[in-house]
C-alpha atoms as a PDB file:
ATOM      1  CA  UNK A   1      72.376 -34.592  78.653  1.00  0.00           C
ATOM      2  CA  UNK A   2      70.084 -34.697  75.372  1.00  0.00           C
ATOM      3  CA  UNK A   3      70.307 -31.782  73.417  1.00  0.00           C
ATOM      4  CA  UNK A   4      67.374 -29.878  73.029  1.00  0.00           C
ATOM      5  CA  UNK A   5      65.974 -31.163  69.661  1.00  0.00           C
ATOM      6  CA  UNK A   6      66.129 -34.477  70.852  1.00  0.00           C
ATOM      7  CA  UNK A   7      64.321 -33.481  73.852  1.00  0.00           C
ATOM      8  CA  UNK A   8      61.402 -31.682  71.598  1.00  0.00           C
ATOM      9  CA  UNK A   9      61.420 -34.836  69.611  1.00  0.00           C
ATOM     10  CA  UNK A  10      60.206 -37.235  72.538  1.00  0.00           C
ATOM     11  CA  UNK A  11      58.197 -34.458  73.520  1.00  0.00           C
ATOM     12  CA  UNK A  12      56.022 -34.702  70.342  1.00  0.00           C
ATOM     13  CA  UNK A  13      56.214 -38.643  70.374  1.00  0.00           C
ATOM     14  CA  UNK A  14      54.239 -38.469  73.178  1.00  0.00           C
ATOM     15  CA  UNK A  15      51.850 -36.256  72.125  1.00  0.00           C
ATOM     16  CA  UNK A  16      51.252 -37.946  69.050  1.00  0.00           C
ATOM     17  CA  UNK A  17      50.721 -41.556  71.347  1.00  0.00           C
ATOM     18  CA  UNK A  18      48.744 -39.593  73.154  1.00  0.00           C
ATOM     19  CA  UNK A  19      46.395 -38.545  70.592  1.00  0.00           C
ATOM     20  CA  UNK A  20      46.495 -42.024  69.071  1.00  0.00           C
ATOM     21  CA  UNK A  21      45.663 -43.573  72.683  1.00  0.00           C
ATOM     22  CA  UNK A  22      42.958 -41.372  73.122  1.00  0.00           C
ATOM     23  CA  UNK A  23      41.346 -41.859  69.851  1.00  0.00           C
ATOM     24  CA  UNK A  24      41.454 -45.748  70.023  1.00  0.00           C
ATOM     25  CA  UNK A  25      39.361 -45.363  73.567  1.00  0.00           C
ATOM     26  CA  UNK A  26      36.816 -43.070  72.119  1.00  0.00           C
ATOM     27  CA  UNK A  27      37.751 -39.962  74.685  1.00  0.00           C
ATOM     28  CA  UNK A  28      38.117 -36.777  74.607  1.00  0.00           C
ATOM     29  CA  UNK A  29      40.121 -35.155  77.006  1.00  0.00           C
ATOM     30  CA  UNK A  30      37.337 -33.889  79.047  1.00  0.00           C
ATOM     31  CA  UNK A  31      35.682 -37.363  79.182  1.00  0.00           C
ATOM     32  CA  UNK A  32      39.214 -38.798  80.268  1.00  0.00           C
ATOM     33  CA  UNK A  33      39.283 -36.480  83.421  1.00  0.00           C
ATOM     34  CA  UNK A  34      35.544 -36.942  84.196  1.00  0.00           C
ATOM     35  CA  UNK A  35      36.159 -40.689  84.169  1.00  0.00           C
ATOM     36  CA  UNK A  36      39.649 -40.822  85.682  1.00  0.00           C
ATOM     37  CA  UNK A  37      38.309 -38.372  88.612  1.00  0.00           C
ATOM     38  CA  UNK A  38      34.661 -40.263  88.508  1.00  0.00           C
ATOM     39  CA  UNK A  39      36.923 -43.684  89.726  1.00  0.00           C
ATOM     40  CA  UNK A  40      38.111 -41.519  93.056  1.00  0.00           C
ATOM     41  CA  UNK A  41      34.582 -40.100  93.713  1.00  0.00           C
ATOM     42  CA  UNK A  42      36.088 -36.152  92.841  1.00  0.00           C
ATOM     43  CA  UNK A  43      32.769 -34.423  91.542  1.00  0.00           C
ATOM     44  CA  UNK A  44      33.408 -31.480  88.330  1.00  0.00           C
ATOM     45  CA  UNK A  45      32.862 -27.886  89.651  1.00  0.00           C
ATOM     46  CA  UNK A  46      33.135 -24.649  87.829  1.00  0.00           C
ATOM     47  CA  UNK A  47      35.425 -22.107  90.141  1.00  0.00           C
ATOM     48  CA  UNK A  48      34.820 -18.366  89.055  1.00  0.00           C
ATOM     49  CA  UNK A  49      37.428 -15.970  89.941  1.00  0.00           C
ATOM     50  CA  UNK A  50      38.488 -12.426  89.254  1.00  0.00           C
ATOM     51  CA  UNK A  51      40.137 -13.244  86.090  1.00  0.00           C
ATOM     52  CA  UNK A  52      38.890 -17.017  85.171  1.00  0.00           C
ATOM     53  CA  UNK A  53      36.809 -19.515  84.941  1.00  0.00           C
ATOM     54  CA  UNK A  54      38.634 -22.773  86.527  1.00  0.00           C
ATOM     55  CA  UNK A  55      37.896 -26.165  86.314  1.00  0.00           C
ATOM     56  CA  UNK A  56      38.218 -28.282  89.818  1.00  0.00           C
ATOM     57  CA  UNK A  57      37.361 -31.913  90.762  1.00  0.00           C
ATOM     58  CA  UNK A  58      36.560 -32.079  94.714  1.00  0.00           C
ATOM     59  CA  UNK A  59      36.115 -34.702  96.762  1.00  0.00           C
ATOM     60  CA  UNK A  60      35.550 -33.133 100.858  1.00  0.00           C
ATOM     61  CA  UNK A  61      34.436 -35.677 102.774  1.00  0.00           C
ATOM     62  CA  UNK A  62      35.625 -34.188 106.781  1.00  0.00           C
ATOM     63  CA  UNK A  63      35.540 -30.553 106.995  1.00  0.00           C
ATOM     64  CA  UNK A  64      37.738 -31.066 110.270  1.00  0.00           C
ATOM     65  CA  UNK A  65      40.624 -32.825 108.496  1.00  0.00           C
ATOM     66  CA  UNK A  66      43.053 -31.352 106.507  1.00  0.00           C
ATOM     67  CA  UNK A  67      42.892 -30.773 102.326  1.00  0.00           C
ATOM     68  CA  UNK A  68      45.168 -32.264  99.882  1.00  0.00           C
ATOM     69  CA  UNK A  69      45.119 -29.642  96.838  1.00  0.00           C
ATOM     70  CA  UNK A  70      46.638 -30.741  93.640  1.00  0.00           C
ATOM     71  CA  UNK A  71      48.013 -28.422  90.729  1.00  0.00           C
ATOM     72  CA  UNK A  72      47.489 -29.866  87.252  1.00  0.00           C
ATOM     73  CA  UNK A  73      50.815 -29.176  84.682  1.00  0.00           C
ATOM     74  CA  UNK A  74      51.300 -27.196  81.926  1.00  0.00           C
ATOM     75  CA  UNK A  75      48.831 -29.482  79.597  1.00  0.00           C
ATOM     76  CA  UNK A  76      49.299 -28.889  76.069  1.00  0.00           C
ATOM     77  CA  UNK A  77      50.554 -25.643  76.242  1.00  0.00           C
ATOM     78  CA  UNK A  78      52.467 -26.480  72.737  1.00  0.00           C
ATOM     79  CA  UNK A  79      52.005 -28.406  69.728  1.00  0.00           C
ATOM     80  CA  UNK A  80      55.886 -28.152  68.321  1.00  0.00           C
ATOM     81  CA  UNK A  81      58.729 -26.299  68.920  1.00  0.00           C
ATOM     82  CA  UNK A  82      57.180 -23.123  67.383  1.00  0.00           C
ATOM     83  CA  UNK A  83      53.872 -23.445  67.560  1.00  0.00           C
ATOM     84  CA  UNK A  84      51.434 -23.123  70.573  1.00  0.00           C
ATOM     85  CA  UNK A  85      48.470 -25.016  71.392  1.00  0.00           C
ATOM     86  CA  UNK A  86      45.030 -23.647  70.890  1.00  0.00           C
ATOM     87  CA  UNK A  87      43.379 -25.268  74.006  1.00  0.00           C
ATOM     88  CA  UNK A  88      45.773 -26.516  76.684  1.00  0.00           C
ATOM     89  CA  UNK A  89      43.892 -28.965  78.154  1.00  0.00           C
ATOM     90  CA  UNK A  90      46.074 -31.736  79.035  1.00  0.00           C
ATOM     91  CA  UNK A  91      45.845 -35.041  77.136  1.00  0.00           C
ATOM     92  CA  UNK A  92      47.559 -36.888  79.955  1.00  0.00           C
ATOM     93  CA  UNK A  93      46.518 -35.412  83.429  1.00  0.00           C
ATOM     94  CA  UNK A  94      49.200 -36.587  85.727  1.00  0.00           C
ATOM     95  CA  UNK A  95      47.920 -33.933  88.516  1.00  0.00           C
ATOM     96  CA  UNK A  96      44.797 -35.382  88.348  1.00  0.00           C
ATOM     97  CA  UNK A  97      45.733 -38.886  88.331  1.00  0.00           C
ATOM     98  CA  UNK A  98      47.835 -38.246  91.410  1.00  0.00           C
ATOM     99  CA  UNK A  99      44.763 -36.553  93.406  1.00  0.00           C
ATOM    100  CA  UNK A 100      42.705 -39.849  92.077  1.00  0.00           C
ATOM    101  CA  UNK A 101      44.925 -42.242  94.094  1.00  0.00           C
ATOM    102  CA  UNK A 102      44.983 -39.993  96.894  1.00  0.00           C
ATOM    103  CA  UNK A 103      43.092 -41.631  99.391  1.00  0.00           C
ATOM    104  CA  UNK A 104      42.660 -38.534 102.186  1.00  0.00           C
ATOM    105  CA  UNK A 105      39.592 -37.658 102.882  1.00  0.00           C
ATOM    106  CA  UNK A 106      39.356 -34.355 101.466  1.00  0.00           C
ATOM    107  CA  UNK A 107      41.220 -33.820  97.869  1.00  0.00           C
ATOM    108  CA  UNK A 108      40.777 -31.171  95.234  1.00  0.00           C
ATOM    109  CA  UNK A 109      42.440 -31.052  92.235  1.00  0.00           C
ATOM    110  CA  UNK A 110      42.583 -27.647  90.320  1.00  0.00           C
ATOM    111  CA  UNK A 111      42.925 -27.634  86.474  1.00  0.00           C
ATOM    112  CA  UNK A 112      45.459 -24.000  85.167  1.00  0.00           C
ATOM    113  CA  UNK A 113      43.542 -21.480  83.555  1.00  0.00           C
ATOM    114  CA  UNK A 114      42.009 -22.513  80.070  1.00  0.00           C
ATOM    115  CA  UNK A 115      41.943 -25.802  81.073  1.00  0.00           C
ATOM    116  CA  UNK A 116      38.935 -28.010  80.272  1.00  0.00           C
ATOM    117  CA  UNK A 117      36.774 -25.103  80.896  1.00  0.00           C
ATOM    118  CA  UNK A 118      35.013 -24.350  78.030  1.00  0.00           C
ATOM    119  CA  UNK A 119      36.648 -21.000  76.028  1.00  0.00           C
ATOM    120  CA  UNK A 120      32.851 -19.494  76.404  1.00  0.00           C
ATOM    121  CA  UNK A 121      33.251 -18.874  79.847  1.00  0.00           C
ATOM    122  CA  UNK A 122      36.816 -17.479  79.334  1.00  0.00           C
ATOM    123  CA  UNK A 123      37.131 -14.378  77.160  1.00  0.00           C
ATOM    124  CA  UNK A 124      39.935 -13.760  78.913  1.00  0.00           C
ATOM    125  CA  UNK A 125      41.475 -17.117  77.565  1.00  0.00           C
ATOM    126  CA  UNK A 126      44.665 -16.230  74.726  1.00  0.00           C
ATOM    127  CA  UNK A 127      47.788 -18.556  74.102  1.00  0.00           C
ATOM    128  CA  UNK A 128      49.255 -16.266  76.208  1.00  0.00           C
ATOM    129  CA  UNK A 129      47.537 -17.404  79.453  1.00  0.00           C
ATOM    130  CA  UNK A 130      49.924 -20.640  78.912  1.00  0.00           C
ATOM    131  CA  UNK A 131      52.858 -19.524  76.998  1.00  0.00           C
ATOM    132  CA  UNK A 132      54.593 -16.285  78.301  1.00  0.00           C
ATOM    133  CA  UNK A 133      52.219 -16.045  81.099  1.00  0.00           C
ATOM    134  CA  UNK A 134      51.720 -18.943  82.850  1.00  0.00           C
ATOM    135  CA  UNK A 135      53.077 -18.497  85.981  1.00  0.00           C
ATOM    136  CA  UNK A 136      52.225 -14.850  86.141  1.00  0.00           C
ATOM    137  CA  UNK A 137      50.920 -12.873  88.795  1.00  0.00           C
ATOM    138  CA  UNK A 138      47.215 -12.826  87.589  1.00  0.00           C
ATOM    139  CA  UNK A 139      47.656 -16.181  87.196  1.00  0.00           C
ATOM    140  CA  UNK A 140      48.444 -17.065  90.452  1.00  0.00           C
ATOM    141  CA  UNK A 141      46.183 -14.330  92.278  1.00  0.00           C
ATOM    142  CA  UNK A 142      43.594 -16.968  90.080  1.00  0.00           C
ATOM    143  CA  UNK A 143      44.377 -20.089  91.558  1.00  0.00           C
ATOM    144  CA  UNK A 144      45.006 -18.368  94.745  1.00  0.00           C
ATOM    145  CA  UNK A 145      41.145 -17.634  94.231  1.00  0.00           C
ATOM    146  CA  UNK A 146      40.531 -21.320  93.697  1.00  0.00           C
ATOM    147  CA  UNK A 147      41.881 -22.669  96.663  1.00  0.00           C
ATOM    148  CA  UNK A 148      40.301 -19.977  98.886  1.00  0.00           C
ATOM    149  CA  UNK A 149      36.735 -20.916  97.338  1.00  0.00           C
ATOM    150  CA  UNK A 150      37.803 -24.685  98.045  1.00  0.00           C
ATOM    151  CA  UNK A 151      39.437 -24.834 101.811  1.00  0.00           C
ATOM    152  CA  UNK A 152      36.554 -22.470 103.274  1.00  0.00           C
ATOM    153  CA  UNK A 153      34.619 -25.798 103.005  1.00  0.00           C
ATOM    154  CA  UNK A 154      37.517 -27.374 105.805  1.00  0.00           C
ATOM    155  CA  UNK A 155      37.801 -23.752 107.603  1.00  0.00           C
ATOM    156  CA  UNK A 156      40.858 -23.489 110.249  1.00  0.00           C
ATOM    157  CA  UNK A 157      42.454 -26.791 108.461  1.00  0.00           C
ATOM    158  CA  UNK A 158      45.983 -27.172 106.758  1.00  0.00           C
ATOM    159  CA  UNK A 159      46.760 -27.456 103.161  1.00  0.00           C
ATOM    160  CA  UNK A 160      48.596 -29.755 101.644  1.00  0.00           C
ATOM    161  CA  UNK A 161      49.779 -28.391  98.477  1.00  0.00           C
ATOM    162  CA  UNK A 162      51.199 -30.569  95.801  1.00  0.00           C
ATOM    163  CA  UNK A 163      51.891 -28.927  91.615  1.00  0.00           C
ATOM    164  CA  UNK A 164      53.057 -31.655  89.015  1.00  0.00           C
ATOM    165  CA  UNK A 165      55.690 -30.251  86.173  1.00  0.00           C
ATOM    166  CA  UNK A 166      54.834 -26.125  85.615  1.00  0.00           C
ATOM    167  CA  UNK A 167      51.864 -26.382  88.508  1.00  0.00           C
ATOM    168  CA  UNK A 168      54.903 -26.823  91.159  1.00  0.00           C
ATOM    169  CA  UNK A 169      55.753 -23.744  90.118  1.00  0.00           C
ATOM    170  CA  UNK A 170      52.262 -22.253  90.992  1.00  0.00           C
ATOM    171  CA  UNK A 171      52.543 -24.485  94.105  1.00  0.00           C
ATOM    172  CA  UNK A 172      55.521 -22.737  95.446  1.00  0.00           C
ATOM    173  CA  UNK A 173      53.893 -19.145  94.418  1.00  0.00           C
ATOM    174  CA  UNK A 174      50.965 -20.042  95.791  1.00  0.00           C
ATOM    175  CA  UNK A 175      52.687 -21.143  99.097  1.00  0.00           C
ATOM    176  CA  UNK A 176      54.964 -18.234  98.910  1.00  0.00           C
ATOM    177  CA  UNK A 177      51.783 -15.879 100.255  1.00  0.00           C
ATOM    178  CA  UNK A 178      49.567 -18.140 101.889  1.00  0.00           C
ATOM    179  CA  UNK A 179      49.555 -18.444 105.700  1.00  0.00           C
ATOM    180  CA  UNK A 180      47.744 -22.120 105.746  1.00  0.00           C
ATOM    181  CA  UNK A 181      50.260 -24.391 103.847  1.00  0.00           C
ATOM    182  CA  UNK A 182      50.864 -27.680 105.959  1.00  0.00           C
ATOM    183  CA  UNK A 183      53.018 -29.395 103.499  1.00  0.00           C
ATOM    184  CA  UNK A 184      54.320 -28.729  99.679  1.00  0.00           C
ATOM    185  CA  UNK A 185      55.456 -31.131  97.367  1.00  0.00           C
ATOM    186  CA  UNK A 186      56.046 -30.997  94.077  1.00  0.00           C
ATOM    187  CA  UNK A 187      55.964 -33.765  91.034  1.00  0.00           C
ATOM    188  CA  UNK A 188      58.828 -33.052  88.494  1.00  0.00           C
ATOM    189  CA  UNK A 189      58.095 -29.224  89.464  1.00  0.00           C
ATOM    190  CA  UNK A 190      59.283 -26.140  87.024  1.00  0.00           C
ATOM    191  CA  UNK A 191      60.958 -24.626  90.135  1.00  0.00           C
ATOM    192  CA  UNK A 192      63.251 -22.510  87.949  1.00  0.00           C
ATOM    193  CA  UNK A 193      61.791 -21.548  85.032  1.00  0.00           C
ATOM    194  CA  UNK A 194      64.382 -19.271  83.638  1.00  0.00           C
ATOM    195  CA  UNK A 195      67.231 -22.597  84.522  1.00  0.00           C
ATOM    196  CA  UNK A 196      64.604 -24.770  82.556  1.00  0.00           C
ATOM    197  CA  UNK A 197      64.453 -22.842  79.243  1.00  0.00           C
ATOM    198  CA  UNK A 198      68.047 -21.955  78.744  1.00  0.00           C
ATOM    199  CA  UNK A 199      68.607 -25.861  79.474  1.00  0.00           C
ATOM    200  CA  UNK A 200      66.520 -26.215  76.523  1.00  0.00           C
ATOM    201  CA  UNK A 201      67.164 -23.531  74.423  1.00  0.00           C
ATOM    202  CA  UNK A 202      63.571 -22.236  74.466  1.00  0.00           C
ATOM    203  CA  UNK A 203      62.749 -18.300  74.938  1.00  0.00           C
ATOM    204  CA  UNK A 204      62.203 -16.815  77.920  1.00  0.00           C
ATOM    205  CA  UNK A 205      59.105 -15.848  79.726  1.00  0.00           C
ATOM    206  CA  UNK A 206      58.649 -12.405  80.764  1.00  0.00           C
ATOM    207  CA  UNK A 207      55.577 -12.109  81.526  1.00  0.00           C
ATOM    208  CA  UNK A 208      55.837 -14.941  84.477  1.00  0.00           C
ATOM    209  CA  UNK A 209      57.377 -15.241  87.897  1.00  0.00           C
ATOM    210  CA  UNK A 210      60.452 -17.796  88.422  1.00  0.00           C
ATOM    211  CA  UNK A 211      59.557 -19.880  91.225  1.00  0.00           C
ATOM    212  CA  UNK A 212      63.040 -19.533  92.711  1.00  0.00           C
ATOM    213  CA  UNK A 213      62.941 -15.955  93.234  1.00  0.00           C
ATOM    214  CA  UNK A 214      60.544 -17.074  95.806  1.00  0.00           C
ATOM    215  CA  UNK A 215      62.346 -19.925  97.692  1.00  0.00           C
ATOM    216  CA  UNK A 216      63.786 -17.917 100.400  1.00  0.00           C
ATOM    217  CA  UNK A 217      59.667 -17.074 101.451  1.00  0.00           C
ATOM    218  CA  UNK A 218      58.622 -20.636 102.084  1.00  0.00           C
ATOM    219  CA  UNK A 219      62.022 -21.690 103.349  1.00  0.00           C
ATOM    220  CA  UNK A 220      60.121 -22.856 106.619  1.00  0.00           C
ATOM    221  CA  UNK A 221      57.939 -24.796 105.344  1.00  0.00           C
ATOM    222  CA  UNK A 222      57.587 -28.494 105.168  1.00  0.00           C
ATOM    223  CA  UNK A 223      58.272 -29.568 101.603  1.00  0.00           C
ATOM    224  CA  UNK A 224      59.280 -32.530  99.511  1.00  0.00           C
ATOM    225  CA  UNK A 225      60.251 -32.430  95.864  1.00  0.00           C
ATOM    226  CA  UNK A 226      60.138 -35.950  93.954  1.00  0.00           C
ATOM    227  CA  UNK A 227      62.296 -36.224  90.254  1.00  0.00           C
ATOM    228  CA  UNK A 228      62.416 -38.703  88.226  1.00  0.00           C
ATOM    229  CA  UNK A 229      66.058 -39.471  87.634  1.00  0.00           C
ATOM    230  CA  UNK A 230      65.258 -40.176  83.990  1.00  0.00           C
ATOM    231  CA  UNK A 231      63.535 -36.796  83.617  1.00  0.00           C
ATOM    232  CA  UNK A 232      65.145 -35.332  81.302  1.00  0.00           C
ATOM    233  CA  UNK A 233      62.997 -32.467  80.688  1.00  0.00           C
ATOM    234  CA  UNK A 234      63.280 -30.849  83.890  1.00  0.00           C
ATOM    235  CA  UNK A 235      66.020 -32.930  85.621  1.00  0.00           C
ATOM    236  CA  UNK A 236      67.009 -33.432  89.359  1.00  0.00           C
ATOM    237  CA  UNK A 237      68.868 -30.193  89.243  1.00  0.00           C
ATOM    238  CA  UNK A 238      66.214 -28.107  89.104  1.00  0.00           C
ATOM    239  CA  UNK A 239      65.177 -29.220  92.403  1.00  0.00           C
ATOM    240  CA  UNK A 240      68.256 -29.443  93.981  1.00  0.00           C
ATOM    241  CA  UNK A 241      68.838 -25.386  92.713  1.00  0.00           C
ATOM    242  CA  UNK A 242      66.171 -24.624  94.636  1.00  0.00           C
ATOM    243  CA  UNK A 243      66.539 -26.011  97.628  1.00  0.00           C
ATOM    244  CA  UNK A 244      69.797 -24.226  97.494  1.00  0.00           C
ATOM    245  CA  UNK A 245      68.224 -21.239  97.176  1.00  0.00           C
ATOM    246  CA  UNK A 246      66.298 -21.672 100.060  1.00  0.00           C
ATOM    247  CA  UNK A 247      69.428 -21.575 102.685  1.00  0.00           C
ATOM    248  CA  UNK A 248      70.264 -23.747 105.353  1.00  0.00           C
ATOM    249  CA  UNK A 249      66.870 -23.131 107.372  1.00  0.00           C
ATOM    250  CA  UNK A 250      65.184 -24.949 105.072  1.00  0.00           C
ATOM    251  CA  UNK A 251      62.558 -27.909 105.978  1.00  0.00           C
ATOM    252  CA  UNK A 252      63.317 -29.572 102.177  1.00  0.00           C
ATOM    253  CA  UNK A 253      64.163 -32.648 100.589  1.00  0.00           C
ATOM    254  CA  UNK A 254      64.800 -33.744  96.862  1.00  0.00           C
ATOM    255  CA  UNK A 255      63.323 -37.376  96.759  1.00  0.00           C
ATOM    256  CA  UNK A 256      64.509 -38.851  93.172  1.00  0.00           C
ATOM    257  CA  UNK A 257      62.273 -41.958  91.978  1.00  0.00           C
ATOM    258  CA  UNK A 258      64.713 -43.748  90.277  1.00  0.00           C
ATOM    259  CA  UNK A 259      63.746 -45.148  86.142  1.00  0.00           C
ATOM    260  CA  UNK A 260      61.203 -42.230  86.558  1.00  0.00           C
ATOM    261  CA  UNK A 261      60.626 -39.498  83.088  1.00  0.00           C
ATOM    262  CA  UNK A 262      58.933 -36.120  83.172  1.00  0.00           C
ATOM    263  CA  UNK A 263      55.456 -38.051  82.059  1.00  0.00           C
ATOM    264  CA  UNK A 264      55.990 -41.550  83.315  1.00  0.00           C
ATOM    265  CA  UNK A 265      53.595 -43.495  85.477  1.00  0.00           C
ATOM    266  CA  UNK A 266      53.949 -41.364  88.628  1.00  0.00           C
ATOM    267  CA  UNK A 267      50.205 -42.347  90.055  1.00  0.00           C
ATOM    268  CA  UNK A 268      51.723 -45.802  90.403  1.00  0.00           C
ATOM    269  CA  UNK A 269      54.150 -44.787  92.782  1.00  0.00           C
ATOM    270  CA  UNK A 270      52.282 -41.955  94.229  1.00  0.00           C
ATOM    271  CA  UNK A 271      51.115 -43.720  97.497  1.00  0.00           C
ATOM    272  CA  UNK A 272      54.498 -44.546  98.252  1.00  0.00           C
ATOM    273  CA  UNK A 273      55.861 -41.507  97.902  1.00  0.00           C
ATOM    274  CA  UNK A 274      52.933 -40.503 100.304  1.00  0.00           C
ATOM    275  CA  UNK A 275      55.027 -41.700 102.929  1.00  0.00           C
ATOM    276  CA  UNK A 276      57.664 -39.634 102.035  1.00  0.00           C
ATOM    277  CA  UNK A 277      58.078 -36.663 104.311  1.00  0.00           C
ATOM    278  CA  UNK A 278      60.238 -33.321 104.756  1.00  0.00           C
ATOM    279  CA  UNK A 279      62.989 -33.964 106.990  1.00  0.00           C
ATOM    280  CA  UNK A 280      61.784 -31.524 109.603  1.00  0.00           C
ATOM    281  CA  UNK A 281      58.655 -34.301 110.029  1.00  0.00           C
ATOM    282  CA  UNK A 282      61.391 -37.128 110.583  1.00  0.00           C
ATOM    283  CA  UNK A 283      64.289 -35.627 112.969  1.00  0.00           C
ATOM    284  CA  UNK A 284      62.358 -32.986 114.575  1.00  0.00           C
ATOM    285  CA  UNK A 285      65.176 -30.522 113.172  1.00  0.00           C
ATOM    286  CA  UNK A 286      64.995 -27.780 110.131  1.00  0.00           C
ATOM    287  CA  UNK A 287      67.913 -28.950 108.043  1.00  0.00           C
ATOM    288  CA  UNK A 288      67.345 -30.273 104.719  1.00  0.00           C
ATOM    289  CA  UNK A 289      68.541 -33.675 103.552  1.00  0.00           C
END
């Protein structure tokens, strides 16, 4: 296992690339998403709730079909170690790349609080919002807004609900109290957050709710989590802890992608992992793998 400076120091490698990469294409971040979710025909929308302004892309298409909803990460939430970011807008979307090769025919991808929305339309917005607090309970009651705003355009249809890195942990919260969840997956999800920064030596959040605590409520529920079996930011045990959690009645599966990292390429493998489903969909029964 890398020790925890050594993990902070890829960490800011690839933020510096990232920056760099960016820069040599003449991008911002907002122009990368508008482009990235232009090539999948998702259209920008603006999603007020009680305590934010959120950014979505949408693409809804049959509003008697189901909706895939994706959960964007963490996004630059810091800059180092120490010091927080002052906009967390992702520089590498992978939430949004994943809804862009998603080729259902309804997809919406919703962007955490503070993200790409301008900080105008957000007093509310603090480095809080996406340090201490990100997963907290106004947090989630926000995104819980979100997708209520979004599926009343499919009403009566399932939701498939899929959170990359810290959105699988608002993917399980959000599935933890919703009644129209067909299917959860999650991308290299936070699904222990408390696990996750003791394994790194980080402080602890407070102010948020640990996914975990949770797993026993959605324990029914058709879910696959995918890991990268190089990830060694939040590694294949983080999943597996969960799962565990959840008991024997569980309808789970870990799925590890093997050479995958926390930020690899996961869009290129994303319509194969499509395919991959809970083990309740495959035997009929409700025992996980």
């Amino acid at each position: 296992m890398r020790s925890a400076s050594a993990v902070w120091v890829v960490r800011l490698v690839a933020v510096a690339a990232s920056i760099l990469m960016a820069g040599c294409a003449g991008m911002d971040r907002n122009q990368h998403a508008d482009a990235l979710a232009a090539s999948a025909s998702l259209k920008r929308e603006q999603i007020t709730t009680g305590d934010f302004v959120l950014t979505a892309f949408v693409r809804v298409t049959q509003s008697h079909a189901p909706i895939d909803v994706y959960i964007e990460g963490d996004g630059l939430a810091w800059v180092s170690r120490t010091e927080p970011s002052l906009d967390p807008t992702p520089l590498d979307p992978i939430g949004l790349a994943l809804a862009a090769v998603d080729p259902a025919p309804n997809v919406a991808y919703i962007a955490r609080p503070c993200q790409y929305t301008p900080m105008a339309l957000n007093s509310r917005c603090a480095i809080t919002w996406w340090t201490d607090k990100r997963f907290s309970a106004e947090v989630v009651a926000s995104m819980n807004e979100a997708v209520d705003q979004i599926t009343a355009r499919v009403p009566g249809q399932r939701v498939n609900l899929t959170g990359y890195s810290g959105g699988g942990a608002i993917a399980v919260l959000l599935a933890a109290q919703r009644r129209d969840i067909g299917l959860l997956r999650t991308v290299a999800g936070n699904l222990d957050d408390e696990y996750v920064n003791a394994l790194h030596h980080v402080s602890a959040m407070p102010g948020s709710l640990n996914p975990i605590d949770y797993a026993t409520r959605v324990n029914l529920l058709a879910q696959v989590h995918f890991s990268g079996a190089n990830d060694f930011v939040i590694p294949p045990e983080v999943a597996r802890r969960f799962i565990g959690a959840e008991g024997s009645t569980g309808c789970a599966r870990v799925q590890i992608v093997p050479g995958m990292t926390h930020t690899g390429e996961w869009q290129k493998v994303w319509l194969q992992l499509l395919g991959v489903l809970p083990t309740c969909m495959t035997n009929g029964g409700m025992n996980a793998d």
